[in-house]
N, C-alpha and C. Protein backbone atom coordinates (compact mmCIF):
# COMPACT_ATOMS: atom_id res chain seq x y z
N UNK A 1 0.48 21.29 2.39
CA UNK A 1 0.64 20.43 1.24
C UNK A 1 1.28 21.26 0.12
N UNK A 2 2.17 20.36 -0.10
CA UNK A 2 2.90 21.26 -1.58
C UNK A 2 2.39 21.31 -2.77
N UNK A 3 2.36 22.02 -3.94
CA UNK A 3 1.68 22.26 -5.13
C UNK A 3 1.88 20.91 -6.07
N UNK A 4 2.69 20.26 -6.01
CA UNK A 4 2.90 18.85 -6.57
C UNK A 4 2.34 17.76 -5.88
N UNK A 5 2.21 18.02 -4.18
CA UNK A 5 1.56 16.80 -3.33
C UNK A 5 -0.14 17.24 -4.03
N UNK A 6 -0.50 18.43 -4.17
CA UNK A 6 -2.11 18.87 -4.45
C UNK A 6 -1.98 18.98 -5.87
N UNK A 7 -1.22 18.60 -7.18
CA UNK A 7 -1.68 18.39 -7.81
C UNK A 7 -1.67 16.20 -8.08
N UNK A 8 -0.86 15.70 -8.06
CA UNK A 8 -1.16 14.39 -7.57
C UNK A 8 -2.70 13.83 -7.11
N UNK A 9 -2.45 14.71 -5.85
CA UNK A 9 -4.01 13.88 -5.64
C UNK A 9 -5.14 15.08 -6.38
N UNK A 10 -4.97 15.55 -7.04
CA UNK A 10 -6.10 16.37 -7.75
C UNK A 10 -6.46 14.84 -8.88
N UNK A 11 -5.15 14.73 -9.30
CA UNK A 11 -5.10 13.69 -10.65
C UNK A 11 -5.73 12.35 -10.28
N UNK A 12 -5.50 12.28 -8.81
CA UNK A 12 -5.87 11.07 -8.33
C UNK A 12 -7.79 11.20 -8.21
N UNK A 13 -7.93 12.07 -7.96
CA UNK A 13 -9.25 12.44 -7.74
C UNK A 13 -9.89 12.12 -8.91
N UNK A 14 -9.22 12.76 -9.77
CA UNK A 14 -10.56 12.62 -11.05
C UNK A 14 -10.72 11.34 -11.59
N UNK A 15 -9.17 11.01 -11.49
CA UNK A 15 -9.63 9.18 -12.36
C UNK A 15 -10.78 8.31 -11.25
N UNK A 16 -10.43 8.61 -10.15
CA UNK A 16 -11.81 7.84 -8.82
C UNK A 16 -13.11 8.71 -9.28
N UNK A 17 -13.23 10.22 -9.77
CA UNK A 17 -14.33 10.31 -9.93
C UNK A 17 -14.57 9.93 -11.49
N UNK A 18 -14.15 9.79 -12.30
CA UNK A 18 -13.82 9.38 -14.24
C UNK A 18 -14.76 7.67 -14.27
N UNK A 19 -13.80 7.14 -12.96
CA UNK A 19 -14.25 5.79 -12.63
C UNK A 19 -15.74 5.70 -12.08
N UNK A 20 -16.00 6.23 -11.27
CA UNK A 20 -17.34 5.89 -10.25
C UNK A 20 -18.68 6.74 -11.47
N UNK A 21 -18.21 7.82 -12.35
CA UNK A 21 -19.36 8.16 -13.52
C UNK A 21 -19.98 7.49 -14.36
N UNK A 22 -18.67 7.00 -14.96
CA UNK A 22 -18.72 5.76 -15.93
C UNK A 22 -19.01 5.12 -15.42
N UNK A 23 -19.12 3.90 -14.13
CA UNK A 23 -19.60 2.78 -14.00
C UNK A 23 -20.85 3.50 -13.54
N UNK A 24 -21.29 4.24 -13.13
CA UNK A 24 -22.76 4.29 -12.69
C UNK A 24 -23.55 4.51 -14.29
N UNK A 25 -22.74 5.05 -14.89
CA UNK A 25 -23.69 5.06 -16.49
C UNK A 25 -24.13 4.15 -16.87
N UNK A 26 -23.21 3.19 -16.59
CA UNK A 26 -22.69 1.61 -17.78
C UNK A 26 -23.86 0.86 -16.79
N UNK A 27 -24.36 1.18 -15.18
CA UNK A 27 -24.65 0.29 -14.58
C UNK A 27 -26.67 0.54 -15.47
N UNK A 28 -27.07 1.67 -15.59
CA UNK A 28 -27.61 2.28 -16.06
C UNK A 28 -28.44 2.23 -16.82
N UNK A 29 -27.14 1.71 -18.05
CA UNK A 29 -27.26 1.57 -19.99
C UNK A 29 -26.52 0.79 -19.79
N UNK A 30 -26.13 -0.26 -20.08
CA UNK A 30 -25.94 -1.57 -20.13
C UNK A 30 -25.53 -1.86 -21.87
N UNK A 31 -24.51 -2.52 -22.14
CA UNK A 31 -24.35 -2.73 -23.70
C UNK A 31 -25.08 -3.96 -23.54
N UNK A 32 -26.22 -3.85 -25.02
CA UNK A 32 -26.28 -5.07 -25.18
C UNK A 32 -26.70 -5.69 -26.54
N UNK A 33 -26.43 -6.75 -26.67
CA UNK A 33 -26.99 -7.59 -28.24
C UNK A 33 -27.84 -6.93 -28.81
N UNK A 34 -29.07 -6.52 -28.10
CA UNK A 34 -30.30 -6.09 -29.05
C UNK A 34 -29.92 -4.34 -29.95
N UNK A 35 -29.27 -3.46 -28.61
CA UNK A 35 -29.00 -2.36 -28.88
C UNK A 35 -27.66 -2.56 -30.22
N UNK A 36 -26.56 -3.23 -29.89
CA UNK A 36 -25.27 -2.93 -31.02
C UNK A 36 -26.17 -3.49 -32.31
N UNK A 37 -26.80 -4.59 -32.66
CA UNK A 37 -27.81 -5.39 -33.72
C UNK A 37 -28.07 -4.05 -34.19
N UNK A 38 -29.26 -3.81 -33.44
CA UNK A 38 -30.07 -2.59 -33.93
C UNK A 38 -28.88 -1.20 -34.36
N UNK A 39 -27.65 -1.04 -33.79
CA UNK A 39 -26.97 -0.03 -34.41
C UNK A 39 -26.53 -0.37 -36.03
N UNK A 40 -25.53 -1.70 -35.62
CA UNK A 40 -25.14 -2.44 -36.98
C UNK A 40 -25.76 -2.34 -38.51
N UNK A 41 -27.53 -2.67 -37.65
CA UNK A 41 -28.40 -2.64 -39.33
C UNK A 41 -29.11 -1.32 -39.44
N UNK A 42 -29.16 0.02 -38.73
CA UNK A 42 -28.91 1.86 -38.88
C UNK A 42 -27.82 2.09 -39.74
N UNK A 43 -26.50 1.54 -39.31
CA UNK A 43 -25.57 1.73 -40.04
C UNK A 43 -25.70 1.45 -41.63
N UNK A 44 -26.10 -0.36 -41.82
CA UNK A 44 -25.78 -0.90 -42.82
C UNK A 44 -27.13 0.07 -43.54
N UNK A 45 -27.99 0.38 -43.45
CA UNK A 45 -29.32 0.88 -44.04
C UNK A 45 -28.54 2.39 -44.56
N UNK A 46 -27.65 2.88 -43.31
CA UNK A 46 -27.51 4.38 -43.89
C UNK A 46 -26.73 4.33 -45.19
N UNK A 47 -25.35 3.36 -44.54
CA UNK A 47 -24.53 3.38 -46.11
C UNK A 47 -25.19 3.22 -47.22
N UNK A 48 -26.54 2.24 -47.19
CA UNK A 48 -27.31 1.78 -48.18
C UNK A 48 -27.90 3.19 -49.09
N UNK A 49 -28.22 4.03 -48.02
CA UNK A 49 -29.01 5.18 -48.45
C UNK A 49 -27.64 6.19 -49.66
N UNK A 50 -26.23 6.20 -48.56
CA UNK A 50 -25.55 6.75 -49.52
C UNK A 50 -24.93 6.51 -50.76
N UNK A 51 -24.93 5.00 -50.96
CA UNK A 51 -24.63 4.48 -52.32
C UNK A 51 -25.62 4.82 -53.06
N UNK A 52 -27.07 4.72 -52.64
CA UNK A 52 -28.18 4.70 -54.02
C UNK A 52 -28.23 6.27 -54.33
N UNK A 53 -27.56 7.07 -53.00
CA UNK A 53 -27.57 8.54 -53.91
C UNK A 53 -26.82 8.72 -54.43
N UNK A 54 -25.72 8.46 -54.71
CA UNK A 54 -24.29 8.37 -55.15
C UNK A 54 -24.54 7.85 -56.97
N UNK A 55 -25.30 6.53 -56.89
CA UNK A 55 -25.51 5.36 -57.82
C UNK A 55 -26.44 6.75 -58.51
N UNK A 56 -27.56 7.26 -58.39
CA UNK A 56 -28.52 8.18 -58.71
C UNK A 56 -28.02 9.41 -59.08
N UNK A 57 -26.47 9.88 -58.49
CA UNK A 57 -26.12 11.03 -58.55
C UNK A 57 -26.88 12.15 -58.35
N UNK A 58 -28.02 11.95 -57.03
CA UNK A 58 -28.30 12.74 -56.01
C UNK A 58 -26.77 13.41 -55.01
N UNK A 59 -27.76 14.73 -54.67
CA UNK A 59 -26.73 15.18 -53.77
C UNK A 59 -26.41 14.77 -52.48
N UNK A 60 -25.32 14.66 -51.90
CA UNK A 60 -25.00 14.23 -50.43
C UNK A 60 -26.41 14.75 -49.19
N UNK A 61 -26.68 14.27 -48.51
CA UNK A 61 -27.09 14.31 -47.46
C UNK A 61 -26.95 14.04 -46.28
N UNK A 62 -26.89 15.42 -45.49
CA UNK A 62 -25.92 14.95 -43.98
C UNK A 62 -27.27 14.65 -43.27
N UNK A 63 -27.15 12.98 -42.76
CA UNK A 63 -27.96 12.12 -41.88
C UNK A 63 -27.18 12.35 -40.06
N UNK A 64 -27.77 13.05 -39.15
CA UNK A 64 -27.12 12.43 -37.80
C UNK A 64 -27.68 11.08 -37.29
N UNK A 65 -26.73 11.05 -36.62
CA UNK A 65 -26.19 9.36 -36.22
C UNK A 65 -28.00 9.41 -35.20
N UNK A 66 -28.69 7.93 -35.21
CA UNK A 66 -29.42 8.17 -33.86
C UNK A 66 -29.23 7.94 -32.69
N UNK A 67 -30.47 7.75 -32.17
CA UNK A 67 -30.21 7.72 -30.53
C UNK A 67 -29.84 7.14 -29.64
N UNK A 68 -29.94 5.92 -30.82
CA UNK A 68 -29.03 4.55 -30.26
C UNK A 68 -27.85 4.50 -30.79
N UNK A 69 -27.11 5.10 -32.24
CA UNK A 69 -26.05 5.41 -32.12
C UNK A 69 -25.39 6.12 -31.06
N UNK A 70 -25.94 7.04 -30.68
CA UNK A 70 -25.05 7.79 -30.10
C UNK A 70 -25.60 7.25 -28.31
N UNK A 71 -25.95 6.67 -28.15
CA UNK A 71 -26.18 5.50 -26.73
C UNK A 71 -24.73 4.72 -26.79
N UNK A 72 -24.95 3.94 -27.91
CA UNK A 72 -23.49 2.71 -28.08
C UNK A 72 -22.40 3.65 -28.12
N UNK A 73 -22.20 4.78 -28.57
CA UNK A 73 -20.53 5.35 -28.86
C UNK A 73 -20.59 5.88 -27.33
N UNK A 74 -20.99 6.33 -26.65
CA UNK A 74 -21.51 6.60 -25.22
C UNK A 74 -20.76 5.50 -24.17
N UNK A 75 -21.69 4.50 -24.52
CA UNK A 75 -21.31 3.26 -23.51
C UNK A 75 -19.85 3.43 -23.89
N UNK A 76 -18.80 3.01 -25.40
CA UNK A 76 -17.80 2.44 -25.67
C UNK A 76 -17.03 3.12 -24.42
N UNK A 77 -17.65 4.65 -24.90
CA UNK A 77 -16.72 5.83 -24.27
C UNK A 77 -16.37 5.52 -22.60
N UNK A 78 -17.25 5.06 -21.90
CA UNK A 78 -17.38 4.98 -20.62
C UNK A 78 -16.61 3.25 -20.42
N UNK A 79 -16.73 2.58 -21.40
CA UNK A 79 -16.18 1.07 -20.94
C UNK A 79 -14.59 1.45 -21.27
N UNK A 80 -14.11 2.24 -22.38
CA UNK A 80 -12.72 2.87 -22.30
C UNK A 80 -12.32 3.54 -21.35
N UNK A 81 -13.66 4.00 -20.45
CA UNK A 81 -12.79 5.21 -19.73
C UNK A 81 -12.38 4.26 -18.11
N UNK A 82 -13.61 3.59 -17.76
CA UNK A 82 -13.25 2.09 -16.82
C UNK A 82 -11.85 1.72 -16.75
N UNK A 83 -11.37 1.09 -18.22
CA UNK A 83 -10.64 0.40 -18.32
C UNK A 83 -9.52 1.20 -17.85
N UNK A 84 -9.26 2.50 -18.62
CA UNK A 84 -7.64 3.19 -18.75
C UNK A 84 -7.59 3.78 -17.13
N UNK A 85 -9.27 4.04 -16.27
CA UNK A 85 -8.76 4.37 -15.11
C UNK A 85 -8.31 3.35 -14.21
N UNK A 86 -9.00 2.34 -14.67
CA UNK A 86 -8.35 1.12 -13.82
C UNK A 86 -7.10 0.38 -14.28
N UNK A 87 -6.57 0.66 -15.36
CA UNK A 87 -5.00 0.92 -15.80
C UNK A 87 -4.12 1.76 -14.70
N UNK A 88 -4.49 3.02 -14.89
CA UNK A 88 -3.78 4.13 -14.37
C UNK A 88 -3.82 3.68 -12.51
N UNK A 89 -4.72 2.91 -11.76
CA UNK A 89 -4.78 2.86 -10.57
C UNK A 89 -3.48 1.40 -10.04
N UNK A 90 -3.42 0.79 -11.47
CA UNK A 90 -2.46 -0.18 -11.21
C UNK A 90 -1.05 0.07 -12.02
N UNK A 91 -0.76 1.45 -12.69
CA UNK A 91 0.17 1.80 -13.13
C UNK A 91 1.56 2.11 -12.16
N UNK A 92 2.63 2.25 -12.83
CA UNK A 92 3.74 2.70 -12.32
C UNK A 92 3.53 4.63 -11.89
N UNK A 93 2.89 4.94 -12.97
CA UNK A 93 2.65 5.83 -12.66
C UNK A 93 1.93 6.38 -11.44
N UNK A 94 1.42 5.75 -11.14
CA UNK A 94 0.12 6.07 -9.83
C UNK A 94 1.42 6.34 -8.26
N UNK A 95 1.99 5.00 -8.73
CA UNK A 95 3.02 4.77 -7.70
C UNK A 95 4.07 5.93 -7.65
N UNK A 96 4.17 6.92 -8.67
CA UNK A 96 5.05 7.94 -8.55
C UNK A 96 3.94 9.14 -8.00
N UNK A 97 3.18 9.40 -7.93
CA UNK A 97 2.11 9.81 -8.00
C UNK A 97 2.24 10.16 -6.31
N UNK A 98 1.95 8.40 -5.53
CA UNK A 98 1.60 9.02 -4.20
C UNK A 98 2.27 7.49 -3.48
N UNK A 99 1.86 7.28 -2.33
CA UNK A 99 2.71 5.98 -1.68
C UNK A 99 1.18 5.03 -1.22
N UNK A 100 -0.08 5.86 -1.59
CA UNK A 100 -0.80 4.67 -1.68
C UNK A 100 -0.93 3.24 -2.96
N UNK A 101 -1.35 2.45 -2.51
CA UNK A 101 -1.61 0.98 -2.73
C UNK A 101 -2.70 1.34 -3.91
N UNK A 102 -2.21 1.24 -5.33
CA UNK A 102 -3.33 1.74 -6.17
C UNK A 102 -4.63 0.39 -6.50
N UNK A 103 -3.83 -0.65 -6.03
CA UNK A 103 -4.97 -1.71 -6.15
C UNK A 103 -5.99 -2.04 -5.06
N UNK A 104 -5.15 -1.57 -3.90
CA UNK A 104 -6.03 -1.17 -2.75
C UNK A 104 -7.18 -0.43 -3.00
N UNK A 105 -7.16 0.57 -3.47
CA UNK A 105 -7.24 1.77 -3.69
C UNK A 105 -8.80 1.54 -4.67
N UNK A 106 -8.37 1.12 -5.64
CA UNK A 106 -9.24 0.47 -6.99
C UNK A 106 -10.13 -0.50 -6.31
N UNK A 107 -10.03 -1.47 -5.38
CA UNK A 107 -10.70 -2.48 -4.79
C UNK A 107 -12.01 -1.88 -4.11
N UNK A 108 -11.34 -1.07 -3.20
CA UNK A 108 -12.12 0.30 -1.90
C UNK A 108 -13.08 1.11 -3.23
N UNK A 109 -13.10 1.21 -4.35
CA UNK A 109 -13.60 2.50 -4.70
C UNK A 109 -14.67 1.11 -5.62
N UNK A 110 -13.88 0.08 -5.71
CA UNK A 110 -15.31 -0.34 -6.94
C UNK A 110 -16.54 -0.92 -5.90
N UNK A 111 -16.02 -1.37 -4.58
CA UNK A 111 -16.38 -1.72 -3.14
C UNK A 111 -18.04 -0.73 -3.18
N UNK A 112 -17.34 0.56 -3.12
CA UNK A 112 -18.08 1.92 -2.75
C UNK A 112 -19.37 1.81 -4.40
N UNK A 113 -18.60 1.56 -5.24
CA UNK A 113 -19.51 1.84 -6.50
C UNK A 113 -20.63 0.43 -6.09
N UNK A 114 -20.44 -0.88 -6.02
CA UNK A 114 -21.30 -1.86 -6.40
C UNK A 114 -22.05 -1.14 -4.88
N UNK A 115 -21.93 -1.24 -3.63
CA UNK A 115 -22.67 -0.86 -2.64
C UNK A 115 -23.62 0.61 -3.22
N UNK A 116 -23.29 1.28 -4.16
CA UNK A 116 -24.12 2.40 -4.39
C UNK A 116 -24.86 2.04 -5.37
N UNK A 117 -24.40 1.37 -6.66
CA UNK A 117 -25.28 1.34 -8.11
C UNK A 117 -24.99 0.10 -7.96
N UNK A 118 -24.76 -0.89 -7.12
CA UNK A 118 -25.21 -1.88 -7.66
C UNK A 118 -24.45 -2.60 -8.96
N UNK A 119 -23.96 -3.80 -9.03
CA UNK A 119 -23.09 -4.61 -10.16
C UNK A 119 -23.47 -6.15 -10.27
């Protein structure tokens, strides 16, 4: 195999493994109403907190995001990463890539994911 046939399917590899991570996360953690709600009014409470110090001319205070923030930016991350690999499996690009069937390809691997985690 030539250094361009092994890097191809190196590339090919990771988006099938990029794909099968993310959906086992997402299958996992699940987005849902109660969780984004509950981020929405963290959010709206924090800004709340930084206007009245602001309004008070208290000093800044660095707040980290919680645990459900950083759950939801998590999920987004993994429902973006779904999407652009299952872009890339039906791209032009894929097709320069190698002479397999990238929708084939995408079908066989989400096949393999729901038979493992379940959809």
């Amino acid at each position: 195999m030539n250094p361009y046939e092994a890097l191809a399917n190196a590339i090919i590899q990771q988006a099938a493994n990029d794909h099968r991570r993310a959906t086992k996360f997402l299958k996992a953690n699940p987005k849902t109403d109660g969780l984004v709600a509950t981020v929405a009014k963290q959010i709206r409470e924090r800004k709340a907190r930084i206007k009245a110090r602001k309004e008070n001319s208290e000093p800044a205070v660095a707040e980290e995001k919680t645990a459900e923030e950083k759950m939801l930016a998590r999920i987004m991350v993994c429902e973006a990463l779904v999407k652009d690999t299952e872009s890339f499996f039906r791209s032009d690009w894929f097709s320069d890539l190698t002479d397999l069937d990238g929708v084939w390809l995408l079908e066989k691997l989400k096949k393999m994911e729901d038979e493992q985690y379940g959809r």
